[in-house]
Structure formats: C-alpha cells, structure tokens
C-alpha atoms as a PDB file:
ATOM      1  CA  UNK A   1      44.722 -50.416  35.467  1.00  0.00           C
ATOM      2  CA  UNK A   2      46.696 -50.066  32.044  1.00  0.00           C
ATOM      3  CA  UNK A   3      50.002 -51.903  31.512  1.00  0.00           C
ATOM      4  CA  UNK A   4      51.439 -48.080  31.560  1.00  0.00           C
ATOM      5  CA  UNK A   5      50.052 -46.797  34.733  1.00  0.00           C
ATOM      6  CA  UNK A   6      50.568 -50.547  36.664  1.00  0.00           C
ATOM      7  CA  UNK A   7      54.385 -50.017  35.733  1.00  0.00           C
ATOM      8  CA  UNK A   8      54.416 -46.423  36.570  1.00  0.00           C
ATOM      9  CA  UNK A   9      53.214 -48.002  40.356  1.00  0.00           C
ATOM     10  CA  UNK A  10      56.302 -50.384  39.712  1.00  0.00           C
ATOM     11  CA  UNK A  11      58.577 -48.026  39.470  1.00  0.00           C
ATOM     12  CA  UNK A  12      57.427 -46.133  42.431  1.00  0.00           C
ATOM     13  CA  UNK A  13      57.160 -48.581  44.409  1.00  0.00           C
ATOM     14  CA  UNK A  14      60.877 -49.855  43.600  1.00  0.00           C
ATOM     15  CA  UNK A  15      62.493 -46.445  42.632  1.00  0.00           C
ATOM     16  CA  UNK A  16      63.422 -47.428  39.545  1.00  0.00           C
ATOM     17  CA  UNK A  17      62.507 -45.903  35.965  1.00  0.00           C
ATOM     18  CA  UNK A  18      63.805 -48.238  34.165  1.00  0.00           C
ATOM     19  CA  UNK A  19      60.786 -49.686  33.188  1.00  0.00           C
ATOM     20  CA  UNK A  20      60.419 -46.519  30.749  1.00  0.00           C
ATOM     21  CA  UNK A  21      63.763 -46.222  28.802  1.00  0.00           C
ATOM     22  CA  UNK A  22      62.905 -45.247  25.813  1.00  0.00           C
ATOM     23  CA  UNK A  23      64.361 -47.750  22.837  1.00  0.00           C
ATOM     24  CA  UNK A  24      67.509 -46.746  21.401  1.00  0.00           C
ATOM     25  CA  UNK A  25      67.097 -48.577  17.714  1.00  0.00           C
ATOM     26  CA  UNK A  26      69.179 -46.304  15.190  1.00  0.00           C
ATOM     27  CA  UNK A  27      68.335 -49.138  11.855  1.00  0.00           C
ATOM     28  CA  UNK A  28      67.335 -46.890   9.332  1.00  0.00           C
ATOM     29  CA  UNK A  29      65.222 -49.353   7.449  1.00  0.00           C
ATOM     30  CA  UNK A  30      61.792 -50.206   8.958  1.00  0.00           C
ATOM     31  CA  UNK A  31      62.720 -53.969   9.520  1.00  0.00           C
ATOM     32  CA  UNK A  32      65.998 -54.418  11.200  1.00  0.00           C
ATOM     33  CA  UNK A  33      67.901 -57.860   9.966  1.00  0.00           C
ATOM     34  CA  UNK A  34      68.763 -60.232  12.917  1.00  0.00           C
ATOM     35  CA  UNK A  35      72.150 -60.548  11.939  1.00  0.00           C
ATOM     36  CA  UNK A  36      72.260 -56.419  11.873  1.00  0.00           C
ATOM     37  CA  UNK A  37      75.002 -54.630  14.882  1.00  0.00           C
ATOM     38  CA  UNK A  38      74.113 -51.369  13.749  1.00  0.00           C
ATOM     39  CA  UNK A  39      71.101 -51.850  15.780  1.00  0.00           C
ATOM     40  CA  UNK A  40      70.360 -51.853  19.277  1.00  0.00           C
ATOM     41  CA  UNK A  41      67.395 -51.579  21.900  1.00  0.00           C
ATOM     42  CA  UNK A  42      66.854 -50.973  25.394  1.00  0.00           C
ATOM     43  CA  UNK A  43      63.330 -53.309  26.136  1.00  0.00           C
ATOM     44  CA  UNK A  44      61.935 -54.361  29.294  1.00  0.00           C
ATOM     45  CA  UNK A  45      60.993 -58.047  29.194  1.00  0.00           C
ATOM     46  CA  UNK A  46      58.196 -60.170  30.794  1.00  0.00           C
ATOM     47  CA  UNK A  47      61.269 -61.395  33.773  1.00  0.00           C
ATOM     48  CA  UNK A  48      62.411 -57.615  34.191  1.00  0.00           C
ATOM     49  CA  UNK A  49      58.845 -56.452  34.413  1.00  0.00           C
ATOM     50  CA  UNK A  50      57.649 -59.175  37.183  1.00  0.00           C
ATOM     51  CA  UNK A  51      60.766 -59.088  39.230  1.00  0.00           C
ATOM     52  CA  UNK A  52      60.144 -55.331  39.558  1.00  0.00           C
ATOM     53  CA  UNK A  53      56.342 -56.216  40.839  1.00  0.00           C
ATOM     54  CA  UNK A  54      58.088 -58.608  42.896  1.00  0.00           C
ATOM     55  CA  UNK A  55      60.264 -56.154  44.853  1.00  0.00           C
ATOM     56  CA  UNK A  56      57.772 -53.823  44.509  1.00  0.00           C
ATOM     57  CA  UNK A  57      54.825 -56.075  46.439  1.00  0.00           C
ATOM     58  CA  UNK A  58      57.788 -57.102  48.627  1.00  0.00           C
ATOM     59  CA  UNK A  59      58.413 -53.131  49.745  1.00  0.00           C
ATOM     60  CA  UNK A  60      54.618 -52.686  49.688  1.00  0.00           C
ATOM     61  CA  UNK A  61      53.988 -55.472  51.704  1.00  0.00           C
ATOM     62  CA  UNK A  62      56.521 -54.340  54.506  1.00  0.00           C
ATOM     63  CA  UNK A  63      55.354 -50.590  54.786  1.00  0.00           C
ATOM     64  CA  UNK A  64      51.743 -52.067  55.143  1.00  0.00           C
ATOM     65  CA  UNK A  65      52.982 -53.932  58.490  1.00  0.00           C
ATOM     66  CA  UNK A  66      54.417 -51.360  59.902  1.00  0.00           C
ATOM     67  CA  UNK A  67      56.774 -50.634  62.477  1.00  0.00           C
ATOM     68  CA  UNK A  68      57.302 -54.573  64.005  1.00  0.00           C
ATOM     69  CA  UNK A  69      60.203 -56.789  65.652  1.00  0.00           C
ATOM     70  CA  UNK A  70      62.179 -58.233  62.858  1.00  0.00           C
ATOM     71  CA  UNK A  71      63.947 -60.421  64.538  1.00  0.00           C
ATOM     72  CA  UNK A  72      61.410 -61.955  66.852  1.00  0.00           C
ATOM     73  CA  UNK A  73      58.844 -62.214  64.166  1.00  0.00           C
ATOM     74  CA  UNK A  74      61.455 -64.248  62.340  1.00  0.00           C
ATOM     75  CA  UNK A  75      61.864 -66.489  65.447  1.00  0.00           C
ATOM     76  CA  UNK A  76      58.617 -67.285  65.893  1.00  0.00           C
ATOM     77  CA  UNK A  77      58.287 -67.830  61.994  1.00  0.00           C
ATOM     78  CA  UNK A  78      60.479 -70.369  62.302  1.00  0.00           C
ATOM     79  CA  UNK A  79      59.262 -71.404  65.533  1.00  0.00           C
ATOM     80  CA  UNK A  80      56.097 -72.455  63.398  1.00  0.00           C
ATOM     81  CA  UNK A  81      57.939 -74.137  60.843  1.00  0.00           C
ATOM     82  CA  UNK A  82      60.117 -76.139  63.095  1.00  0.00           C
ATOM     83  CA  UNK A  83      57.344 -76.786  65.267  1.00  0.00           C
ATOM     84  CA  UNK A  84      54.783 -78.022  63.055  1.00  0.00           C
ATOM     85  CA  UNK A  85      55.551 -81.104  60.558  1.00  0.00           C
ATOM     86  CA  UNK A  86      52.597 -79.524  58.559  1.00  0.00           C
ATOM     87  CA  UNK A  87      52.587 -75.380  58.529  1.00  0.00           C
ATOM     88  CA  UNK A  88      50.217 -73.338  56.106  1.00  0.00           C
ATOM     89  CA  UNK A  89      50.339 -69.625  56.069  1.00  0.00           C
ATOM     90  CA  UNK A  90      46.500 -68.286  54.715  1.00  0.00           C
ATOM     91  CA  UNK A  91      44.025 -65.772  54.727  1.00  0.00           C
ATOM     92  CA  UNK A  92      40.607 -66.739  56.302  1.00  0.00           C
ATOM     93  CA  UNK A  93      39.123 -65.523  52.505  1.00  0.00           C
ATOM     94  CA  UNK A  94      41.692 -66.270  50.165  1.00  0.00           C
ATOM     95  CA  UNK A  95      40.389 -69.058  47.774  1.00  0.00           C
ATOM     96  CA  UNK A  96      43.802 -70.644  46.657  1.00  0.00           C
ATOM     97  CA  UNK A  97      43.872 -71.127  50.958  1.00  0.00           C
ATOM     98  CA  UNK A  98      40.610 -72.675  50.747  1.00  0.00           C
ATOM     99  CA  UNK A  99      41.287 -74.883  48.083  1.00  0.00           C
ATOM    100  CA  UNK A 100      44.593 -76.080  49.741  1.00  0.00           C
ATOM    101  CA  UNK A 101      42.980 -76.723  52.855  1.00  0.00           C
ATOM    102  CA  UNK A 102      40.663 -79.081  51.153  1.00  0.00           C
ATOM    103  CA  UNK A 103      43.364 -80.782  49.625  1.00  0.00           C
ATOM    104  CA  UNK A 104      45.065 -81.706  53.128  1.00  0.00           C
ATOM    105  CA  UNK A 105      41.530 -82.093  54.310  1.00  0.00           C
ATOM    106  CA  UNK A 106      41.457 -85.627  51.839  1.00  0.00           C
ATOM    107  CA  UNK A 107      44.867 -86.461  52.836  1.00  0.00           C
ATOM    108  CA  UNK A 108      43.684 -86.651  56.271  1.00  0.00           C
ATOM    109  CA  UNK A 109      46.657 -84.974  57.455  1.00  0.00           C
ATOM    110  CA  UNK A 110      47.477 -82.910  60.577  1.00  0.00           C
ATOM    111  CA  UNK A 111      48.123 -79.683  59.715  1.00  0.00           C
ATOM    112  CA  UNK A 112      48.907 -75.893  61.577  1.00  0.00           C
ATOM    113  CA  UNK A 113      47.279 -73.309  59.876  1.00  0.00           C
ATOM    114  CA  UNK A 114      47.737 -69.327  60.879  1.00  0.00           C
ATOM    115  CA  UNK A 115      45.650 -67.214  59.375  1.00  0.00           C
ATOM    116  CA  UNK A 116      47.174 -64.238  58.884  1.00  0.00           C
ATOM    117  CA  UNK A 117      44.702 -61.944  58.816  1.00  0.00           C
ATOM    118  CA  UNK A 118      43.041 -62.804  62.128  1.00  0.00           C
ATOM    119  CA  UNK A 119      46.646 -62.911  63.770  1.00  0.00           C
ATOM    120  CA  UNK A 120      48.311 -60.245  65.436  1.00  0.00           C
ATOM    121  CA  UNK A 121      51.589 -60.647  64.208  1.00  0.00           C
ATOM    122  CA  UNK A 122      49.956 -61.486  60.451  1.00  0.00           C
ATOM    123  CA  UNK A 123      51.195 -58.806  58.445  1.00  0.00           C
ATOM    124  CA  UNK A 124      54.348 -58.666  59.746  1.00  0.00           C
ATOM    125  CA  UNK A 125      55.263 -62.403  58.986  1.00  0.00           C
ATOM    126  CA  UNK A 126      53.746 -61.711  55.577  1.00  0.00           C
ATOM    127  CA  UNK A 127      56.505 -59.170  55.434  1.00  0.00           C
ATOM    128  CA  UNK A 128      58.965 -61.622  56.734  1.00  0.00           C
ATOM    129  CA  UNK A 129      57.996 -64.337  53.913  1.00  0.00           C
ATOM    130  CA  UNK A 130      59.649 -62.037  51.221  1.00  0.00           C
ATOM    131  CA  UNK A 131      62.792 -62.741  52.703  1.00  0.00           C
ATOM    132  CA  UNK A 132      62.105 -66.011  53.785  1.00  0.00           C
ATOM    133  CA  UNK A 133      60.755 -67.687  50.936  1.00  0.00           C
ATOM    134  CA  UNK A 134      61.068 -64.975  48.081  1.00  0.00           C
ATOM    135  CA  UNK A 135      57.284 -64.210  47.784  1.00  0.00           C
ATOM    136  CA  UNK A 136      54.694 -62.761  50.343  1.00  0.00           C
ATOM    137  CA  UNK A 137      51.699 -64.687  48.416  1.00  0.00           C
ATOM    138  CA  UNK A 138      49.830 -67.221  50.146  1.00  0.00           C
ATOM    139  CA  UNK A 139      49.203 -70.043  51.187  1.00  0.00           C
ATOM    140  CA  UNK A 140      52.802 -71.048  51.894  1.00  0.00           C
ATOM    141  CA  UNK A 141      53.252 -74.397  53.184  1.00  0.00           C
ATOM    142  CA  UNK A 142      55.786 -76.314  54.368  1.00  0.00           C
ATOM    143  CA  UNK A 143      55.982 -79.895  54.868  1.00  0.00           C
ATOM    144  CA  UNK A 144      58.176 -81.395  56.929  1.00  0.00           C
ATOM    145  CA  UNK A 145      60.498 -77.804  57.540  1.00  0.00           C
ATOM    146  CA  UNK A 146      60.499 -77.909  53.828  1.00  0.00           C
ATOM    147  CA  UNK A 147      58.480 -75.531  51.368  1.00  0.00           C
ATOM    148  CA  UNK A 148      56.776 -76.695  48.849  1.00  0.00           C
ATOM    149  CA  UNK A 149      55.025 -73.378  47.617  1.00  0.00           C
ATOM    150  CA  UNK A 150      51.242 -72.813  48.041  1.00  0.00           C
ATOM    151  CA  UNK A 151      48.232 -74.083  46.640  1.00  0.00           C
ATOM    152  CA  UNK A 152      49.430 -74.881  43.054  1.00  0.00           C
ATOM    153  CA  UNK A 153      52.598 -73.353  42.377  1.00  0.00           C
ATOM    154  CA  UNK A 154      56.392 -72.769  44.121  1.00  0.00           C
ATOM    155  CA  UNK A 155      59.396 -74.640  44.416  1.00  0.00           C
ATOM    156  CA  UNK A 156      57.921 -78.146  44.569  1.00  0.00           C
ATOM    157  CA  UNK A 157      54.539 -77.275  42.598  1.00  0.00           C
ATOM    158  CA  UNK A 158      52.393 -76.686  45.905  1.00  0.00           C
ATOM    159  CA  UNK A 159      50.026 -79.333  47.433  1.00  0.00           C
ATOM    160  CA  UNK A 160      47.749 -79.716  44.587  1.00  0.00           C
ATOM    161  CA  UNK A 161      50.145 -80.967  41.947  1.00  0.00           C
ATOM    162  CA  UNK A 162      52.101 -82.471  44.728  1.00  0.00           C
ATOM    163  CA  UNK A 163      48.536 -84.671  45.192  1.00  0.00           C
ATOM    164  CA  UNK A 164      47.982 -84.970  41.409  1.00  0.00           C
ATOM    165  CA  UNK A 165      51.563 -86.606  40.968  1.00  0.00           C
ATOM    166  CA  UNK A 166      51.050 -89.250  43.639  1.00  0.00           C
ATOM    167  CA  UNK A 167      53.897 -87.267  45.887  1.00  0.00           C
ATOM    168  CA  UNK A 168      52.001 -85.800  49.086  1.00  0.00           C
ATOM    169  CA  UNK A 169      50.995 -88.857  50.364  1.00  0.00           C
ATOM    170  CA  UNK A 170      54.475 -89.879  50.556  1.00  0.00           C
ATOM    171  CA  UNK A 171      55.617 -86.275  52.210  1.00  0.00           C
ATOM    172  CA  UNK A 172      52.905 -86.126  54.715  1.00  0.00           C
ATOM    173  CA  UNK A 173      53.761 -89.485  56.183  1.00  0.00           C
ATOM    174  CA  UNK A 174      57.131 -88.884  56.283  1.00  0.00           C
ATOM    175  CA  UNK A 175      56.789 -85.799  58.129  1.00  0.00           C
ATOM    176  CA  UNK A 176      54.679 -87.587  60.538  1.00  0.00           C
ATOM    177  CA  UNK A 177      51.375 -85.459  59.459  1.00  0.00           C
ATOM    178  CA  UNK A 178      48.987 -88.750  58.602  1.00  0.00           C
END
C-alpha cells in the first residue's frame, strides 16, 4: 500500500482530510530563507500522521468487535488486572506474544495470560485497551496493576528491556509473581 492510499484509509477511517491540505507556500524564489514570514506551509508531520493511524486502528478496532457490553467488559478487564500480579494480553500467533512469553518463561514467573483470539470476549477488550492503555497492540502486560507496555516497547519499555536493564526481576518479585 502507497504512503498516499494508506493515508487516504487514515482519513477514512478518522474522518478527517487533513492529511491532504495542500501546502500554502507563496515564496516566490525556489528556496525559501528560514528567517523568511512571507512564507508559510500547511505539512503533515511523522506525529500528525501516526496519531491519525492511531485513532484510526482505535475506531477500526472497535467496529471489528462489534456490538458488546462496555461497561462489563471494562470490569472484567480490570478484574484481570487487579486479579492477577502478572496479566499479559496476546494472540495465540502473534510473535512479539511469543517472544514475551519466553521472556517471563526465564524469569520463572507466574503469569495470566488471555489470549485474545481464542476468548470470547477478545475483541472486545482489544477495543477496550484503546481507552485503557492508549493502544490496542499486543501483548500488553501489566505487572503488579501497573503497565509496562508489551514485548519491547510502552511506558516502561516492555518486558524485554525491562529484563535487559536488570529491572524485571525486581518487579516480578515485588508483585509476588516469582
């Protein structure tokens, strides 16, 4: 898919066309000087461009769950999280799920894994995440009722860096997991 047509989905998805405003420059010379005000653009950056993927796998990710109980699928969400000092959301084929799995698996810690393509209520948690954690990307993990991303990236770098720094030891035993 081209850069064009994958924003053109974007903007769909999100309603928005401001992904193709045309630029507004009105310099007259080819090469505009920096300290210039007779010049101005309208641009989409890299931040504008993935925070309108973001809402738009957000959106897409709801309307591919369906018609669900909000509200009791949040419950039980954090039913999981609350319930579990070691929680990992995954997909039984996803390889960044895999790979954090066998991370945990070294730490010898006690984890809770749902799967959330085998489960019932799968999709419609993975709906729930966006507004939970931000994202609908997995694995998400949480440690202690604290989440620390997925396999390698998210708010505390996700359980492979977390290993690689020396930290998850110290997280899993606090949360009573090894």
């Amino acid at each position: 898919m081209t850069v064009v047509s994958t924003m053109f989905v974007l903007a769909l998805l999100t309603g928005s066309s401001s992904a193709f405003a045309p630029s507004t420059r009105s310099s007259s010379s080819p090469v505009s000087s920096a300290s210039s005000s007779s010049s101005s653009s309208t641009s989409v950056g890299v931040g504008n461009i993935l925070g309108l993927f973001d809402e738009g796998k957000k959106k897409l990710v709801k309307s591919m769950a369906g018609e669900y109980d909000a509200e009791a699928i949040q419950a039980r969400t954090s039913g999981l999280i609350n319930d579990n000092p070691v929680l990992m959301l995954s997909f039984t084929t996803c390889p960044f799920c895999v790979k954090a799995k066998a991370v945990l698996d070294n730490a010898n810690a006690k984890y809770t894994v749902i799967e959330l393509d085998a489960d019932p209520d799968g999709k419609a948690i993975r709906a729930e995440l966006g507004d939970l954690i931000g994202r609908t990307s997995v694995p998400a993990i949480w440690i202690g009722q604290e989440f620390v991303g997925g396999c390698n990236d998210g708010p505390m770098g996700g359980v492979m860096k977390l290993n690689e720094a020396g930290k998850l030891e110290g997280l899993l035993k606090e949360a009573g997991a090894i």
